[in-house]
C-alpha atoms as a PDB file:
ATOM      1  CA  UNK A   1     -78.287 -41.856 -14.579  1.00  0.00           C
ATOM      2  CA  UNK A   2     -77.687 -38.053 -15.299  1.00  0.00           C
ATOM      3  CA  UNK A   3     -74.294 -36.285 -14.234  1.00  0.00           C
ATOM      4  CA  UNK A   4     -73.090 -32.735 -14.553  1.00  0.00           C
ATOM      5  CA  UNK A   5     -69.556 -31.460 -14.853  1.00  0.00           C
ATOM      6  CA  UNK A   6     -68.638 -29.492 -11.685  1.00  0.00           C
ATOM      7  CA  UNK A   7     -65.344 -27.161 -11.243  1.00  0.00           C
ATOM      8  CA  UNK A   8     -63.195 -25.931  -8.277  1.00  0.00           C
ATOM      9  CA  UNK A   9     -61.629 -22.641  -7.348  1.00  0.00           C
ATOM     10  CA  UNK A  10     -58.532 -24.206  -8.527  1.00  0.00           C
ATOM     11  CA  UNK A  11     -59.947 -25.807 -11.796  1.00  0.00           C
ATOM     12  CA  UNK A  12     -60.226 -29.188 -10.920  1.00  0.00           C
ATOM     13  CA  UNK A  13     -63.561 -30.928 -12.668  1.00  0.00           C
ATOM     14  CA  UNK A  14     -65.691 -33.663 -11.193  1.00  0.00           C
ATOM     15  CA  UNK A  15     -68.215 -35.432 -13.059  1.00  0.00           C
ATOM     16  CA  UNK A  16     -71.178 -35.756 -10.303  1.00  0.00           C
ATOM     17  CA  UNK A  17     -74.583 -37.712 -10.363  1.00  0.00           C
ATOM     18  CA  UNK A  18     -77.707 -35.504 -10.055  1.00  0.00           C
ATOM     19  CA  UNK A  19     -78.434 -37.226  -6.845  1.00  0.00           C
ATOM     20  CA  UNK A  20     -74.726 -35.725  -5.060  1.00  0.00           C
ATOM     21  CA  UNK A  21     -75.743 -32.074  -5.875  1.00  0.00           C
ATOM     22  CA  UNK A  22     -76.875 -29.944  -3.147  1.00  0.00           C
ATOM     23  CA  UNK A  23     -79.122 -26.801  -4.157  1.00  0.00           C
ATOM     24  CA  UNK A  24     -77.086 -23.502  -2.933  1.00  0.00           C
ATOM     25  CA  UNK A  25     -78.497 -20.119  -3.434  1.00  0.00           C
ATOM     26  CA  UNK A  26     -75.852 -17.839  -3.495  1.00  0.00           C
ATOM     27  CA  UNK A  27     -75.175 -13.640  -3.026  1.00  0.00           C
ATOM     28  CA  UNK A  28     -72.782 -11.404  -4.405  1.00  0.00           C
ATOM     29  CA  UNK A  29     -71.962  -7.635  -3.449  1.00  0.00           C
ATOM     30  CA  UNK A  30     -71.326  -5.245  -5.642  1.00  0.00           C
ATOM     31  CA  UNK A  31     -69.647  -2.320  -3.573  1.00  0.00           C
ATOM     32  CA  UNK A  32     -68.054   0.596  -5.211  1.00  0.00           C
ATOM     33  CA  UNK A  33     -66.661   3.557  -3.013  1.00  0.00           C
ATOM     34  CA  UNK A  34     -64.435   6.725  -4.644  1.00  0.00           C
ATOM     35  CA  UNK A  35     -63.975   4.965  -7.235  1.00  0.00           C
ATOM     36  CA  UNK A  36     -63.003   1.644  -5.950  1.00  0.00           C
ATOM     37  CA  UNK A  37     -64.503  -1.644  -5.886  1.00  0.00           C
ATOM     38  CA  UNK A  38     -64.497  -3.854  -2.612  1.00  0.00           C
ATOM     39  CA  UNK A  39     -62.722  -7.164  -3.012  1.00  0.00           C
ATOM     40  CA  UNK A  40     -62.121 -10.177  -0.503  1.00  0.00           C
ATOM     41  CA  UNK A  41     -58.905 -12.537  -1.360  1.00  0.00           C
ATOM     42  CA  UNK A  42     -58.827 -16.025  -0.833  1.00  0.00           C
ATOM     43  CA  UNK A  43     -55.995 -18.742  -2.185  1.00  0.00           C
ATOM     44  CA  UNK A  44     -54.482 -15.325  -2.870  1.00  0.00           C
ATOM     45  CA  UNK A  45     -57.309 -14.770  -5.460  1.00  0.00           C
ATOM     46  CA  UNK A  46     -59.533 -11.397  -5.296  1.00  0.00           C
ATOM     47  CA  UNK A  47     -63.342 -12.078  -5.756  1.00  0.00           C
ATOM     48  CA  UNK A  48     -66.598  -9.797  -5.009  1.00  0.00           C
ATOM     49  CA  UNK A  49     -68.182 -10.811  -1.093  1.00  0.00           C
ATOM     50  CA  UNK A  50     -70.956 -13.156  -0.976  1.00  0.00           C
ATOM     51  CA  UNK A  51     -71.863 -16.660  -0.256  1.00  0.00           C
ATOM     52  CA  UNK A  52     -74.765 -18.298   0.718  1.00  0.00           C
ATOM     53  CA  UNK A  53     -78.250 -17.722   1.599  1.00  0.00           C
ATOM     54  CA  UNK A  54     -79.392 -18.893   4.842  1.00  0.00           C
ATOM     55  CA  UNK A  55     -82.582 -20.713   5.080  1.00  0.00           C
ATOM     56  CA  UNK A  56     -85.281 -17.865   6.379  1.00  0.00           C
ATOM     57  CA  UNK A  57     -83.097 -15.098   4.571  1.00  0.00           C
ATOM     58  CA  UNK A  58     -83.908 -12.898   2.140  1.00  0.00           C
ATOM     59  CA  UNK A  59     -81.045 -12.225  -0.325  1.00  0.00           C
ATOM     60  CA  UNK A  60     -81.218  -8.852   0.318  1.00  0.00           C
ATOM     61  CA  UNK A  61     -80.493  -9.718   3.844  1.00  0.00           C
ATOM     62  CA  UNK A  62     -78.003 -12.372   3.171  1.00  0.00           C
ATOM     63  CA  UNK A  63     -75.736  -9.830   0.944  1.00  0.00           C
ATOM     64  CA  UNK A  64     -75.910  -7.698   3.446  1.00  0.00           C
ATOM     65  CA  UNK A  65     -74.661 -10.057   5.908  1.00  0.00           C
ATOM     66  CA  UNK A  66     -72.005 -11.856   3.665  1.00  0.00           C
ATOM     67  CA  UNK A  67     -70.456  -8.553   3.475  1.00  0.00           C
ATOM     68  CA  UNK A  68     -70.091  -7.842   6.947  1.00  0.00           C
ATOM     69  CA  UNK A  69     -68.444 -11.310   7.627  1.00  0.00           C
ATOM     70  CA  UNK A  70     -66.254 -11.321   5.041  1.00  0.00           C
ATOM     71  CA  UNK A  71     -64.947  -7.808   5.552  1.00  0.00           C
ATOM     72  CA  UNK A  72     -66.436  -6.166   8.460  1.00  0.00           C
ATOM     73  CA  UNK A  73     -67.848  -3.302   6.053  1.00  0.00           C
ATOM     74  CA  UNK A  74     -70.893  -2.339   6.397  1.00  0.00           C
ATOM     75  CA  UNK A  75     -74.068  -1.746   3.045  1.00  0.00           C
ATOM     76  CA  UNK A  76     -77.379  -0.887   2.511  1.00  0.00           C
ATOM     77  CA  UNK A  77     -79.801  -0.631  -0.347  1.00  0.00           C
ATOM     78  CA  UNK A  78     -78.574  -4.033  -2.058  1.00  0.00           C
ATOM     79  CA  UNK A  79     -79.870  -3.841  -5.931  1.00  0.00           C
ATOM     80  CA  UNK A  80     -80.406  -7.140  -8.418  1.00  0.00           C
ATOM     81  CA  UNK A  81     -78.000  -6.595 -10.901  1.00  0.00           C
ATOM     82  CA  UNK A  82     -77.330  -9.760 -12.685  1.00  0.00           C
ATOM     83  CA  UNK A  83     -78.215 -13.679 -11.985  1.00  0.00           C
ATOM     84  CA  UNK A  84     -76.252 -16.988 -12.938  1.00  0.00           C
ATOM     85  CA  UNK A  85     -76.697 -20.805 -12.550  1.00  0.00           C
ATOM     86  CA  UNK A  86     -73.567 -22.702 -11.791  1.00  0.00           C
ATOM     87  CA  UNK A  87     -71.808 -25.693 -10.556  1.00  0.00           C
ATOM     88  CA  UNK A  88     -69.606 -26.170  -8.434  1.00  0.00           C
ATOM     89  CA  UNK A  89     -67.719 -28.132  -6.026  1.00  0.00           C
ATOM     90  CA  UNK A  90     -65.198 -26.848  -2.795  1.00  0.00           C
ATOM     91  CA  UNK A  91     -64.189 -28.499   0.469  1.00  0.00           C
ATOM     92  CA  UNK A  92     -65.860 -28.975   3.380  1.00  0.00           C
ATOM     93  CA  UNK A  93     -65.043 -30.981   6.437  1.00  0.00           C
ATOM     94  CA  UNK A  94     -65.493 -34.813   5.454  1.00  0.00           C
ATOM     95  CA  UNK A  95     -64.967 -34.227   1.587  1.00  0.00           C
ATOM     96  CA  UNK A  96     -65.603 -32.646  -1.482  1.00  0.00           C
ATOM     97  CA  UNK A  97     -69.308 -30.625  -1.522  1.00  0.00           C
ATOM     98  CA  UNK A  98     -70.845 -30.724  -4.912  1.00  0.00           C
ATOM     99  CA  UNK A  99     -73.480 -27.962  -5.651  1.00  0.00           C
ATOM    100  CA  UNK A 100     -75.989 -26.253  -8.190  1.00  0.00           C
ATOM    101  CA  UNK A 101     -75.811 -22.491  -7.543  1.00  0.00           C
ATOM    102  CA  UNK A 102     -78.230 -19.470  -8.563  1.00  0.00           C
ATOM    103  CA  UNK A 103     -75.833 -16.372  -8.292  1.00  0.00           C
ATOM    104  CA  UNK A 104     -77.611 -13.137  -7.573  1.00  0.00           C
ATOM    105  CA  UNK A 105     -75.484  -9.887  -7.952  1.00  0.00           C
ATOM    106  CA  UNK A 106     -76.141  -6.975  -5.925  1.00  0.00           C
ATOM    107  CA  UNK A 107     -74.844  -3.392  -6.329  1.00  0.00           C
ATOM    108  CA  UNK A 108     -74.766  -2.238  -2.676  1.00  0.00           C
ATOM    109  CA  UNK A 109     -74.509   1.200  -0.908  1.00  0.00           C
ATOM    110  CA  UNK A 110     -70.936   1.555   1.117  1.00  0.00           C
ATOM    111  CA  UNK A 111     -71.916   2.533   4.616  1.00  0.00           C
ATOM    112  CA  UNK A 112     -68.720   2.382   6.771  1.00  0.00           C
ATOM    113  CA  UNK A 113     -66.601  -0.165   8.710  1.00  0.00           C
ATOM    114  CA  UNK A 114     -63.608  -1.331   9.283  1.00  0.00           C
ATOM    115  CA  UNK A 115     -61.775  -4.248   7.751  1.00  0.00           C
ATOM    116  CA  UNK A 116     -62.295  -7.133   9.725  1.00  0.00           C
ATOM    117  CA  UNK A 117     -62.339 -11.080   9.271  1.00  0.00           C
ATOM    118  CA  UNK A 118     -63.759 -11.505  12.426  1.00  0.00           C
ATOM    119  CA  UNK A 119     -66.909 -13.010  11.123  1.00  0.00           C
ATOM    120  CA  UNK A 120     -65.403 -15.860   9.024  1.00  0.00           C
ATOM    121  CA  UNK A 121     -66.671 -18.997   9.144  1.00  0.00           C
ATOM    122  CA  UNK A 122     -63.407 -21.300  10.941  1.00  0.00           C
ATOM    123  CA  UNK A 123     -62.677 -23.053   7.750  1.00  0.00           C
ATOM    124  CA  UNK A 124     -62.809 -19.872   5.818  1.00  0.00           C
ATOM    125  CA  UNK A 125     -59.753 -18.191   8.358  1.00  0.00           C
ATOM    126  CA  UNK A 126     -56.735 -19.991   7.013  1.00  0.00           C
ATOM    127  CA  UNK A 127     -57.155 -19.405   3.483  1.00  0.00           C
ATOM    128  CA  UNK A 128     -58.833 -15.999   3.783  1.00  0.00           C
ATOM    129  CA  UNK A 129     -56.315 -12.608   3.480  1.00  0.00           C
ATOM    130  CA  UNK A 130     -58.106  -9.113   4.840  1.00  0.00           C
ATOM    131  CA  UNK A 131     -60.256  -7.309   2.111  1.00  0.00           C
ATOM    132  CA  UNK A 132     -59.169  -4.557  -0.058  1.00  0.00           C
ATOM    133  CA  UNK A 133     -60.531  -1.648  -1.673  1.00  0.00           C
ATOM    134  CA  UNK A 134     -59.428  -1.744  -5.427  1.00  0.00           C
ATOM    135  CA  UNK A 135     -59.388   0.790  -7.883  1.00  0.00           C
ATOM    136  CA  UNK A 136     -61.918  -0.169 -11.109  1.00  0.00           C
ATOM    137  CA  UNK A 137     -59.039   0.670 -13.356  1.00  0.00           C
ATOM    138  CA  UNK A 138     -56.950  -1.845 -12.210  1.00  0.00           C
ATOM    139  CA  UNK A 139     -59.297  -4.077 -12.480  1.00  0.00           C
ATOM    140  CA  UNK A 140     -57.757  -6.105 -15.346  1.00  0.00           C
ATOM    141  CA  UNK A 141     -54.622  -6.017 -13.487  1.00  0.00           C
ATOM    142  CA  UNK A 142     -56.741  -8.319 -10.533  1.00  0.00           C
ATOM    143  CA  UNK A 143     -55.679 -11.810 -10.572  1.00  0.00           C
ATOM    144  CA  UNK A 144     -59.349 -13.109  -9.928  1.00  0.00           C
ATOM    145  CA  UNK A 145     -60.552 -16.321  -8.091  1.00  0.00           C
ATOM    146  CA  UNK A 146     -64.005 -17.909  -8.122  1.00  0.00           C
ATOM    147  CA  UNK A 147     -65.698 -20.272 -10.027  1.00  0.00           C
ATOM    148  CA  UNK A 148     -67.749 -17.590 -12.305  1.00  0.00           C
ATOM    149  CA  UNK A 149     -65.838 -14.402 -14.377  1.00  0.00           C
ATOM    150  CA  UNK A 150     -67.239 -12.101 -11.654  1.00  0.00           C
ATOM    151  CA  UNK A 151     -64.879  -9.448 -13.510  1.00  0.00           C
ATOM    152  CA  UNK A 152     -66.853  -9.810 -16.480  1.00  0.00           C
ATOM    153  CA  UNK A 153     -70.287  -9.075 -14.352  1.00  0.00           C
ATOM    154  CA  UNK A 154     -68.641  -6.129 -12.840  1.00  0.00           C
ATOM    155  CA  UNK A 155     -67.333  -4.757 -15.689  1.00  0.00           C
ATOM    156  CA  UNK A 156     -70.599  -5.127 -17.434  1.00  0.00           C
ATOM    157  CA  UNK A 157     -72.701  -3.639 -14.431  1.00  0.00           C
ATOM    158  CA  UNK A 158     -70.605  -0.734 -13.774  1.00  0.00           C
ATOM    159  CA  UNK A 159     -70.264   0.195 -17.532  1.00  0.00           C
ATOM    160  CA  UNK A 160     -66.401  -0.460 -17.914  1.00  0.00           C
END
């Protein structure tokens, strides 16, 4: 039998049979206004919006849509910027979710809206904080969550 090594967002591994995965397609937005990136915060950790993409969904759309729900800001012309495979595991009701991600990076256009957690998911609320709009030059100054160096892919994107 085949395993894979998956990690949490608090860097806990978990060797995991092949046949425990779950495929998730995943989004990430990539929205820079005045000079300022826009970050959610989870754990207390910042990382770029996203999540995953609906069945039916194009991930164009589902950017789009991860963005509004996770900060209640608003994007348009979402641009591939940068893909990644990972795995991963988090928490879901009844257990520990093992996955194999495709990461898609999007640099967005900043429309408007307010900040907004409104359209979290209910097990996202209690460990989700209000999004913020960072300055790129304190970006190494960001103490970063996630599962992938999204700082790195930023960075690298932007031309920092």
């Amino acid at each position: 039998m085949s395993y894979v090594v998956t990690s949490d967002i608090h860097g806990n591994e978990y060797q995991v049979s092949l046949d425990e995965l779950k495929w998730r397609p995943s989004v990430y937005g990539i929205v820079v206004n005045d000079g300022k990136i826009l970050l959610t915060k989870q754990y207390g950790k910042f990382e770029v919006p996203g999540g995953g993409v609906d069945l039916g969904e194009t991930p164009e759309q589902a950017v789009i849509r991860e963005i509004k729900e996770e900060t209640g800001i608003e994007v348009t012309g979402p641009r591939l910027v940068k893909h990644l495979s990972s795995f991963f595991s988090h928490e879901e009701q009844g257990g520990v979710q093992h996955s194999q991600s495709l990461l898609l990076f999007f640099v967005c256009e900043y429309i408007g809206g307010e900040f907004s957690l409104d359209g979290l998911m209910e097990d996202e609320k209690p460990v989700t904080e209000m999004a913020e709009w960072i300055p790129l030059s304190n970006l190494d100054d960001v103490d970063a969550g996630s599962t992938f160096d999204w700082k790195s892919i930023v960075k690298e994107v932007m031309g920092l």
